[in-house]
N, C-alpha and C. Protein backbone atom coordinates (compact mmCIF):
# COMPACT_ATOMS: atom_id res chain seq x y z
N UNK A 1 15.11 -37.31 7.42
CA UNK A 1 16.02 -36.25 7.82
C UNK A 1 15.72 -34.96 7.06
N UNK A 2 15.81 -34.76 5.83
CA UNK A 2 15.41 -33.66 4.87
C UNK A 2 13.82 -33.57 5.26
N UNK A 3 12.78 -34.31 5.60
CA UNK A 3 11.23 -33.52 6.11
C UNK A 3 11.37 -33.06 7.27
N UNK A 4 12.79 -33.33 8.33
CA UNK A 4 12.55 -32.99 9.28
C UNK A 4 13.52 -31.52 9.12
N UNK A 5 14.34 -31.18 8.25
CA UNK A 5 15.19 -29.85 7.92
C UNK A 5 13.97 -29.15 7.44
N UNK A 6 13.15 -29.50 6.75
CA UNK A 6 12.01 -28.60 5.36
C UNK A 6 10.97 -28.01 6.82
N UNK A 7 10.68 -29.19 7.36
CA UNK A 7 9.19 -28.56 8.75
C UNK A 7 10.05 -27.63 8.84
N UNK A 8 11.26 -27.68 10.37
CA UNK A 8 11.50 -26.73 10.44
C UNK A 8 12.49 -25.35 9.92
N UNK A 9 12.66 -25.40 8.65
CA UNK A 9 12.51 -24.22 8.03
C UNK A 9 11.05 -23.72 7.66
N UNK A 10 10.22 -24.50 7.67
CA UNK A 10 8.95 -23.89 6.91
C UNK A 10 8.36 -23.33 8.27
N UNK A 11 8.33 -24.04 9.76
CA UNK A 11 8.17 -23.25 10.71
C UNK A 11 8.77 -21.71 11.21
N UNK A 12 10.33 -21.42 10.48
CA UNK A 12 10.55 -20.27 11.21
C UNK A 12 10.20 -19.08 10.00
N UNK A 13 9.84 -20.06 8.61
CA UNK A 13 9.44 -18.79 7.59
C UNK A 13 7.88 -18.55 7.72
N UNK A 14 6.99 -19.46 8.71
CA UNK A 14 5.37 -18.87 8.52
C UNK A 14 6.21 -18.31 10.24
N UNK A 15 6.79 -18.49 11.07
CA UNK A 15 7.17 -17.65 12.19
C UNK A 15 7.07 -15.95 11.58
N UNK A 16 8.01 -15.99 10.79
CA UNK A 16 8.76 -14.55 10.43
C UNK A 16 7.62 -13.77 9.45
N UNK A 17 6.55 -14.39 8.82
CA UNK A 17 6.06 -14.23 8.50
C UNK A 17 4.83 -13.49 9.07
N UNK A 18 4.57 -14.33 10.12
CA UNK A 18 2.96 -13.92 10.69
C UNK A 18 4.11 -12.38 11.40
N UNK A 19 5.19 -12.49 11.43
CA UNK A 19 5.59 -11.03 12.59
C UNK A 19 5.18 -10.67 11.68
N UNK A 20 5.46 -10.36 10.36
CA UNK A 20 5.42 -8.99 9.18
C UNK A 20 4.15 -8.74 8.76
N UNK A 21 3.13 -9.74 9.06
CA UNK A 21 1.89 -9.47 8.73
C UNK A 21 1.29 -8.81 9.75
N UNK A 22 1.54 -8.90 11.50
CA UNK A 22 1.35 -8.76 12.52
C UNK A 22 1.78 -6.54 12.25
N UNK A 23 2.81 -6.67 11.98
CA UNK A 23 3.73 -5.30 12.08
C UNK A 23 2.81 -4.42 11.05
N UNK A 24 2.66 -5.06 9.88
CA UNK A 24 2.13 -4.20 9.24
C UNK A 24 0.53 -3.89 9.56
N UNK A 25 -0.53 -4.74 10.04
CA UNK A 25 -1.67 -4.59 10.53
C UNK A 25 -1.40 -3.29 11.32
N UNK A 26 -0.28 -3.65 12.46
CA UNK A 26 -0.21 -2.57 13.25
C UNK A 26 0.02 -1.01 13.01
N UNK A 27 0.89 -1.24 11.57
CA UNK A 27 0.74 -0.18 10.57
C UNK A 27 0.04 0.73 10.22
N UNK A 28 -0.74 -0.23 9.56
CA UNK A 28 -2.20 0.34 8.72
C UNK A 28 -2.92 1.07 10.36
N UNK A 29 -2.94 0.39 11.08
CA UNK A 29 -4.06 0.75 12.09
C UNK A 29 -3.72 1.95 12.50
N UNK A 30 -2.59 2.20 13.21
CA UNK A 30 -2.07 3.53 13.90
C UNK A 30 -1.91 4.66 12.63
N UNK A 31 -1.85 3.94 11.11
CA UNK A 31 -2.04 5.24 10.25
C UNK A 31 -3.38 6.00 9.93
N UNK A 32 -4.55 4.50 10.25
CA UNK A 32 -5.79 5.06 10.29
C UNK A 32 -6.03 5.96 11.15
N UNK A 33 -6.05 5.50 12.49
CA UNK A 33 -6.16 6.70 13.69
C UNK A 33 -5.17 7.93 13.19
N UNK A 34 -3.71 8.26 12.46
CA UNK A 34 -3.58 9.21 12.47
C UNK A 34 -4.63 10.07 11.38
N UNK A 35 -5.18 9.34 10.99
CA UNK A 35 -5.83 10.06 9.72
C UNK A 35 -7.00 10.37 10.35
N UNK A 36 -7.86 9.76 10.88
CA UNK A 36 -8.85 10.35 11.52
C UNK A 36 -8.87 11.75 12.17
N UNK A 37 -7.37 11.14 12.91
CA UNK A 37 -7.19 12.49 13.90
C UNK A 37 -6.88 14.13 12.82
N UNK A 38 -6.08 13.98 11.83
CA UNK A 38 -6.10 14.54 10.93
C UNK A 38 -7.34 15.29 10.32
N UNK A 39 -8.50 14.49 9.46
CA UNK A 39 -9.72 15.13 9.80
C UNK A 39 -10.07 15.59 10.36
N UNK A 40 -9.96 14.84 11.69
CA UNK A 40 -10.79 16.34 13.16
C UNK A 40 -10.35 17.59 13.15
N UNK A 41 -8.84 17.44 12.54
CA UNK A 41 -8.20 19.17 12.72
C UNK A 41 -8.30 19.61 11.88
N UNK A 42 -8.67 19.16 10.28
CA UNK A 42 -9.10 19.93 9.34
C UNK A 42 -10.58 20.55 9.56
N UNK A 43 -11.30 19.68 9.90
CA UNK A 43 -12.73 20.30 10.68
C UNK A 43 -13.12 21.39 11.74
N UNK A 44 -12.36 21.15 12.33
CA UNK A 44 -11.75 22.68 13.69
C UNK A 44 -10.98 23.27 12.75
N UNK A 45 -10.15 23.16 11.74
CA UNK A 45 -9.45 24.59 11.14
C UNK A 45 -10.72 25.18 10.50
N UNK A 46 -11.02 24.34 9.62
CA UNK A 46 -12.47 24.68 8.74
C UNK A 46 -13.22 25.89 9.45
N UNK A 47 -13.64 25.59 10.84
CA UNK A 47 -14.63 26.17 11.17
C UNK A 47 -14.29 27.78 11.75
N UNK A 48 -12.46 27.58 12.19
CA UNK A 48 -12.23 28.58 12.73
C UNK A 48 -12.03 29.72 11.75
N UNK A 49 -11.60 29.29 10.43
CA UNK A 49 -11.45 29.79 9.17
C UNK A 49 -12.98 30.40 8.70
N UNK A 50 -14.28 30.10 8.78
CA UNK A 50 -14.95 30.31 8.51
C UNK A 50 -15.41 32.00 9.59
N UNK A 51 -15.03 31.95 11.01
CA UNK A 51 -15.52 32.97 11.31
C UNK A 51 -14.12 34.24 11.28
N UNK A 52 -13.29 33.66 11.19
CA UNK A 52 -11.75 34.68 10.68
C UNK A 52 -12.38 35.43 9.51
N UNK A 53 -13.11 34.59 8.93
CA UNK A 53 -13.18 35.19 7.49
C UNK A 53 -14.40 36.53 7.79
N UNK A 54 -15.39 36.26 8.32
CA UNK A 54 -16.61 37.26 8.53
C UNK A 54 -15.56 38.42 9.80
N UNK A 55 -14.43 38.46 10.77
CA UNK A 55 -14.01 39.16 11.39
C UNK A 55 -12.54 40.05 10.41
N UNK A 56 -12.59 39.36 9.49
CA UNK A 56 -10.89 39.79 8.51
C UNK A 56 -11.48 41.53 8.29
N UNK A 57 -13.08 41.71 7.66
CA UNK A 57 -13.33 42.64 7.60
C UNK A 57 -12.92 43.59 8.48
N UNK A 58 -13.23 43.50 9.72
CA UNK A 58 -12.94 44.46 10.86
C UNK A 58 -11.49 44.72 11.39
N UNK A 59 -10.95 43.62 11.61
CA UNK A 59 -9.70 43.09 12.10
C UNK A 59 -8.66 43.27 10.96
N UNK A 60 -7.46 44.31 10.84
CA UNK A 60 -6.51 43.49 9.83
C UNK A 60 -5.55 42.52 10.29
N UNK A 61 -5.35 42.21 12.16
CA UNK A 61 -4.45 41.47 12.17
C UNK A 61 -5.09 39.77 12.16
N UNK A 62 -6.54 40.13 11.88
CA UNK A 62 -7.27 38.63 11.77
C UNK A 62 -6.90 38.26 10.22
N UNK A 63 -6.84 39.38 9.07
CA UNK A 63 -6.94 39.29 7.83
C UNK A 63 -5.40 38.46 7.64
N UNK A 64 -4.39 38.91 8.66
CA UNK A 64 -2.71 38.48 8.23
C UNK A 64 -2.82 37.18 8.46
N UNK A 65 -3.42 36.69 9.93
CA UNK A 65 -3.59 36.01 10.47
C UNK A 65 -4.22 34.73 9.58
N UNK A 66 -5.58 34.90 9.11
CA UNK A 66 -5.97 34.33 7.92
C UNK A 66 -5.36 33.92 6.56
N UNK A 67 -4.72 35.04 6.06
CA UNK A 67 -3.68 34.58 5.38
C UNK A 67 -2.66 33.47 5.43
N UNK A 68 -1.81 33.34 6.48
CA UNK A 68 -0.74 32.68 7.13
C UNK A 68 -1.60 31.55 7.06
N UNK A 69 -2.80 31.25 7.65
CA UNK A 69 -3.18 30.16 8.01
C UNK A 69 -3.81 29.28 6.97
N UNK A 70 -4.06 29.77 5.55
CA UNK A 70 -4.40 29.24 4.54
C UNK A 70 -3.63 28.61 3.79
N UNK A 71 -2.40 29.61 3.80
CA UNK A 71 -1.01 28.91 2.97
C UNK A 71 -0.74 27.85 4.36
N UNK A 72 -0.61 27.98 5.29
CA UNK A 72 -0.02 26.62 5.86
C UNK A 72 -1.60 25.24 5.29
N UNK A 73 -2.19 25.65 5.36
CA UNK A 73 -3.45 24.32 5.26
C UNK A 73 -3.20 24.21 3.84
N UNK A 74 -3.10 25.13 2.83
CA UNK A 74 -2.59 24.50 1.16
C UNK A 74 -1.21 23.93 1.39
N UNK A 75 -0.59 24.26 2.07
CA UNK A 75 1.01 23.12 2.12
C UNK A 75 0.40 21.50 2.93
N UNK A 76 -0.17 21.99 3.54
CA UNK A 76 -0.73 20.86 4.43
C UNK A 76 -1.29 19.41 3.61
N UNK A 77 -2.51 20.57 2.62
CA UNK A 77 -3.27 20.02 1.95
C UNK A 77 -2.29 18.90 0.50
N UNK A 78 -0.79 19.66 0.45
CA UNK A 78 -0.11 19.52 -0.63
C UNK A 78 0.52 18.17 -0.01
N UNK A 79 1.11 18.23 1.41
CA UNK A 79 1.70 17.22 1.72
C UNK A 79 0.98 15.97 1.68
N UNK A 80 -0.39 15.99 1.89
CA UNK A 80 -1.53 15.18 2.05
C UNK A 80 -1.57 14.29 1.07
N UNK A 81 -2.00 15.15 -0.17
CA UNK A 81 -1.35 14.48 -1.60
C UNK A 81 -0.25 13.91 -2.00
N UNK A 82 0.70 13.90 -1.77
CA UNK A 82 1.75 13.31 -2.19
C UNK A 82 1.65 11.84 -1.34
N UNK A 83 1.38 12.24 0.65
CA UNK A 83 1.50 11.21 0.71
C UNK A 83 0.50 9.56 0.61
N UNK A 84 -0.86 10.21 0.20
CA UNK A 84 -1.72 9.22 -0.57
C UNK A 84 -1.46 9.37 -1.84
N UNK A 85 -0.50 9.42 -2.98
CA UNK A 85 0.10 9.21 -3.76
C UNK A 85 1.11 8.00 -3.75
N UNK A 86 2.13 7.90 -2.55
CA UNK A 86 3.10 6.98 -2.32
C UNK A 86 2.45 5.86 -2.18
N UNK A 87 1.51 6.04 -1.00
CA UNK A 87 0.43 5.35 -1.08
C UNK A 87 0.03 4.02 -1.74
N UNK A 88 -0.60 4.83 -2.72
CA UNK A 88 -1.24 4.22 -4.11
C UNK A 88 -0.63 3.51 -4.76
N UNK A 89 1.05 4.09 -4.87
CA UNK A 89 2.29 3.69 -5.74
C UNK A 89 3.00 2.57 -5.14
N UNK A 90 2.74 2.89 -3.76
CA UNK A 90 2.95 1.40 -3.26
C UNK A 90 2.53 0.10 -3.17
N UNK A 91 1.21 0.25 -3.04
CA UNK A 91 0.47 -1.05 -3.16
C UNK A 91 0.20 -1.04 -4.67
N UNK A 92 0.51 -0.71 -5.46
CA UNK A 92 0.13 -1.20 -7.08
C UNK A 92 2.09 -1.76 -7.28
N UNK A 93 2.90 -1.78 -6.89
CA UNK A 93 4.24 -1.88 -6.89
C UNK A 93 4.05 -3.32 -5.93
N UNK A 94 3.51 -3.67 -4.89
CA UNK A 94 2.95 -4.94 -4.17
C UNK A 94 1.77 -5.84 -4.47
N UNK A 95 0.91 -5.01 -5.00
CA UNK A 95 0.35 -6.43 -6.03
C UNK A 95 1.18 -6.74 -7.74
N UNK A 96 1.91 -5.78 -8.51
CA UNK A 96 2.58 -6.28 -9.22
C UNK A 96 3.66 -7.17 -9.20
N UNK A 97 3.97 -7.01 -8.03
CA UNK A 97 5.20 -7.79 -7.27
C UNK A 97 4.73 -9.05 -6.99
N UNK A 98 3.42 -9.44 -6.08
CA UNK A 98 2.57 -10.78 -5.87
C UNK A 98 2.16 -10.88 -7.41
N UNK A 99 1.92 -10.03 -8.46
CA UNK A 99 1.10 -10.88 -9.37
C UNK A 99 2.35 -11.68 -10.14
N UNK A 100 3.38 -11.18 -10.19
CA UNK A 100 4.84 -12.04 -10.91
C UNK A 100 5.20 -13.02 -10.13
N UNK A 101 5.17 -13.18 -8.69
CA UNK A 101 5.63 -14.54 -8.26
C UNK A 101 4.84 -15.46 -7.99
N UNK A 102 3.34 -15.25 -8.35
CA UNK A 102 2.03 -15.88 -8.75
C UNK A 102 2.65 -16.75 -10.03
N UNK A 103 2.85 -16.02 -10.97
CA UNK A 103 3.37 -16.51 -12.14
C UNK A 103 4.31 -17.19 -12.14
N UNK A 104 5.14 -16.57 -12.14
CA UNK A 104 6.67 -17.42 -11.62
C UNK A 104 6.21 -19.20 -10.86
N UNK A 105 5.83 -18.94 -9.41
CA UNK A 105 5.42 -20.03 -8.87
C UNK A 105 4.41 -21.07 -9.73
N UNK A 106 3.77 -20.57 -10.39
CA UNK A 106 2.94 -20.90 -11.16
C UNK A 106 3.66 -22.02 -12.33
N UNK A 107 4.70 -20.77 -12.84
CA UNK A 107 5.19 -21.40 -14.10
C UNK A 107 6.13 -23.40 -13.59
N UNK A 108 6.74 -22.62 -12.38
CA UNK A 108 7.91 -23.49 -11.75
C UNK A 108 6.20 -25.11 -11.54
N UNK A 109 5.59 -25.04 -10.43
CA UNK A 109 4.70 -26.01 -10.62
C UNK A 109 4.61 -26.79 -11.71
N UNK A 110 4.59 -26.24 -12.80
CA UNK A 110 3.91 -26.82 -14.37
C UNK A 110 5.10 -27.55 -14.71
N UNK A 111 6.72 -27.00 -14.72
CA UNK A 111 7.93 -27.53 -14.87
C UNK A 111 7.80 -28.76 -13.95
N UNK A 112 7.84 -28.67 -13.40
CA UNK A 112 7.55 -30.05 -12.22
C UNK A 112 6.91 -31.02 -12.40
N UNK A 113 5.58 -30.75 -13.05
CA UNK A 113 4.65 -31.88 -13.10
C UNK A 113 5.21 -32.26 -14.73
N UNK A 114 5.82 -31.39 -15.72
CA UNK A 114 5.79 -32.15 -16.51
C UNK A 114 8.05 -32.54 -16.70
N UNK A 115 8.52 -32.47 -16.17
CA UNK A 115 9.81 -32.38 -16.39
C UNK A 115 10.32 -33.72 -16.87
N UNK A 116 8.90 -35.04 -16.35
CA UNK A 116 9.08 -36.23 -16.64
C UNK A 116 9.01 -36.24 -18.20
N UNK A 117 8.33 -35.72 -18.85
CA UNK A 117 7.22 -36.05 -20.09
C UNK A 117 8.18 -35.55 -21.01
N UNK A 118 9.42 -36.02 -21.70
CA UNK A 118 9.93 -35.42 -22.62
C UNK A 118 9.12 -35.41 -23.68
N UNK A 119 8.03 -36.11 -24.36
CA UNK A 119 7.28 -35.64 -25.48
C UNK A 119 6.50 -34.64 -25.42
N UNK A 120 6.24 -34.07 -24.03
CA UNK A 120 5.22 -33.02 -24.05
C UNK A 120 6.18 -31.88 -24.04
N UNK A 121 6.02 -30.33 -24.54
CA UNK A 121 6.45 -29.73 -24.18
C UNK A 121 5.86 -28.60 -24.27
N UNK A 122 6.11 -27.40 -22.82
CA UNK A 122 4.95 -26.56 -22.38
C UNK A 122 5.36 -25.26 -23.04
N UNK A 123 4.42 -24.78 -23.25
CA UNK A 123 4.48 -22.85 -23.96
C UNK A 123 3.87 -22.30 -23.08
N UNK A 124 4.24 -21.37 -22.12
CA UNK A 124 3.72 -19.78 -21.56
C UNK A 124 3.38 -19.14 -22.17
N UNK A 125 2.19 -18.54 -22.89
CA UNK A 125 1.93 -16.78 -23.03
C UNK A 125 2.10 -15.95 -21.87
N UNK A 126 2.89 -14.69 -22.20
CA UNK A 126 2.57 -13.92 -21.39
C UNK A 126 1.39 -12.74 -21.62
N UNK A 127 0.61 -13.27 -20.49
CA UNK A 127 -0.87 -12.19 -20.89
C UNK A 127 -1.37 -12.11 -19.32
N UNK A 128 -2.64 -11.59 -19.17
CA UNK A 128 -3.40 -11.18 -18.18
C UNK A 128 -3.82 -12.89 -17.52
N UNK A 129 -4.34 -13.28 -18.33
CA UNK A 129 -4.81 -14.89 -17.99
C UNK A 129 -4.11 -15.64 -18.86
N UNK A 130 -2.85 -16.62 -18.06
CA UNK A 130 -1.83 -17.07 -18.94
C UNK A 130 -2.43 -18.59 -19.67
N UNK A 131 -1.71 -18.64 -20.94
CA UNK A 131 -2.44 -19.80 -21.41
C UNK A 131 -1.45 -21.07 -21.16
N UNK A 132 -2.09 -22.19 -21.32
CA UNK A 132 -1.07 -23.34 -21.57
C UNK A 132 -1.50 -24.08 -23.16
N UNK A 133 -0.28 -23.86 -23.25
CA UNK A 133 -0.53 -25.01 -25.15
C UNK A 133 0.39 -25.95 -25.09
N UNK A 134 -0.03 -27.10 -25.06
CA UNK A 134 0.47 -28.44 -25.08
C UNK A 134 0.74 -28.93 -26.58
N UNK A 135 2.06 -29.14 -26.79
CA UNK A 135 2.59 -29.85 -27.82
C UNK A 135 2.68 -30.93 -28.26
């Protein structure tokens, strides 16, 4: 009765699971394409910027024009940063997060196998590569 409660809970948590792995693939992907697409328009600004700049001489409403359009691409450029910043801050916040319930799960296992053994008893370091010292 209890293997047949455990399957299916363990079926609707790899269920709910593969969605969130599913969602986020879909994530990453449509953020790649926006980023690509992103490049292309920094590349067409690039270029249009390049001949504004040889006409600013002649032109002053190319020179205003140029202006305006630099401060928007440095805000642009600013937003850009921050948000490959979050980024970064996120997935180092998600593998610190997997590397503690690595541990955790880790630690709980070891409780288990030895919970029988009252003469043994286990010590954790906490470090990079955790040790076991048996008593």
């Amino acid at each position: 009765m209890a293997e047949a409660l455990i399957s299916v809970l363990l079926e609707q948590l790899a269920s709910i699971t593969r969605q969130q792995v599913q969602l986020q693939v879909k994530l990453v992907v449509d953020v790649k394409k926006e980023v690509e697409n992103l490049c292309h328009n920094f590349q067409a600004i690039e270029a249009v910027l390049k001949d504004a700049e040889e006409r600013q001489v002649k032109e002053a409403s190319v020179k205003l024009w140029l202006d305006d359009l630099k401060d928007v691409s440095n805000e642009m450029e600013d937003v850009m940063d921050d948000w490959n910043t979050e980024i970064l801050r996120l997935q180092i916040e998600k593998q610190e997060k997997a590397a503690g319930n690595a541990l955790e799960t880790t630690k709980k296992k070891i409780s288990i196998i030895f919970s029988g053994t009252s003469s043994t008893r286990l010590n954790l370091s906490y470090s990079p590569t955790t040790k076991m010292v048996l008593r």
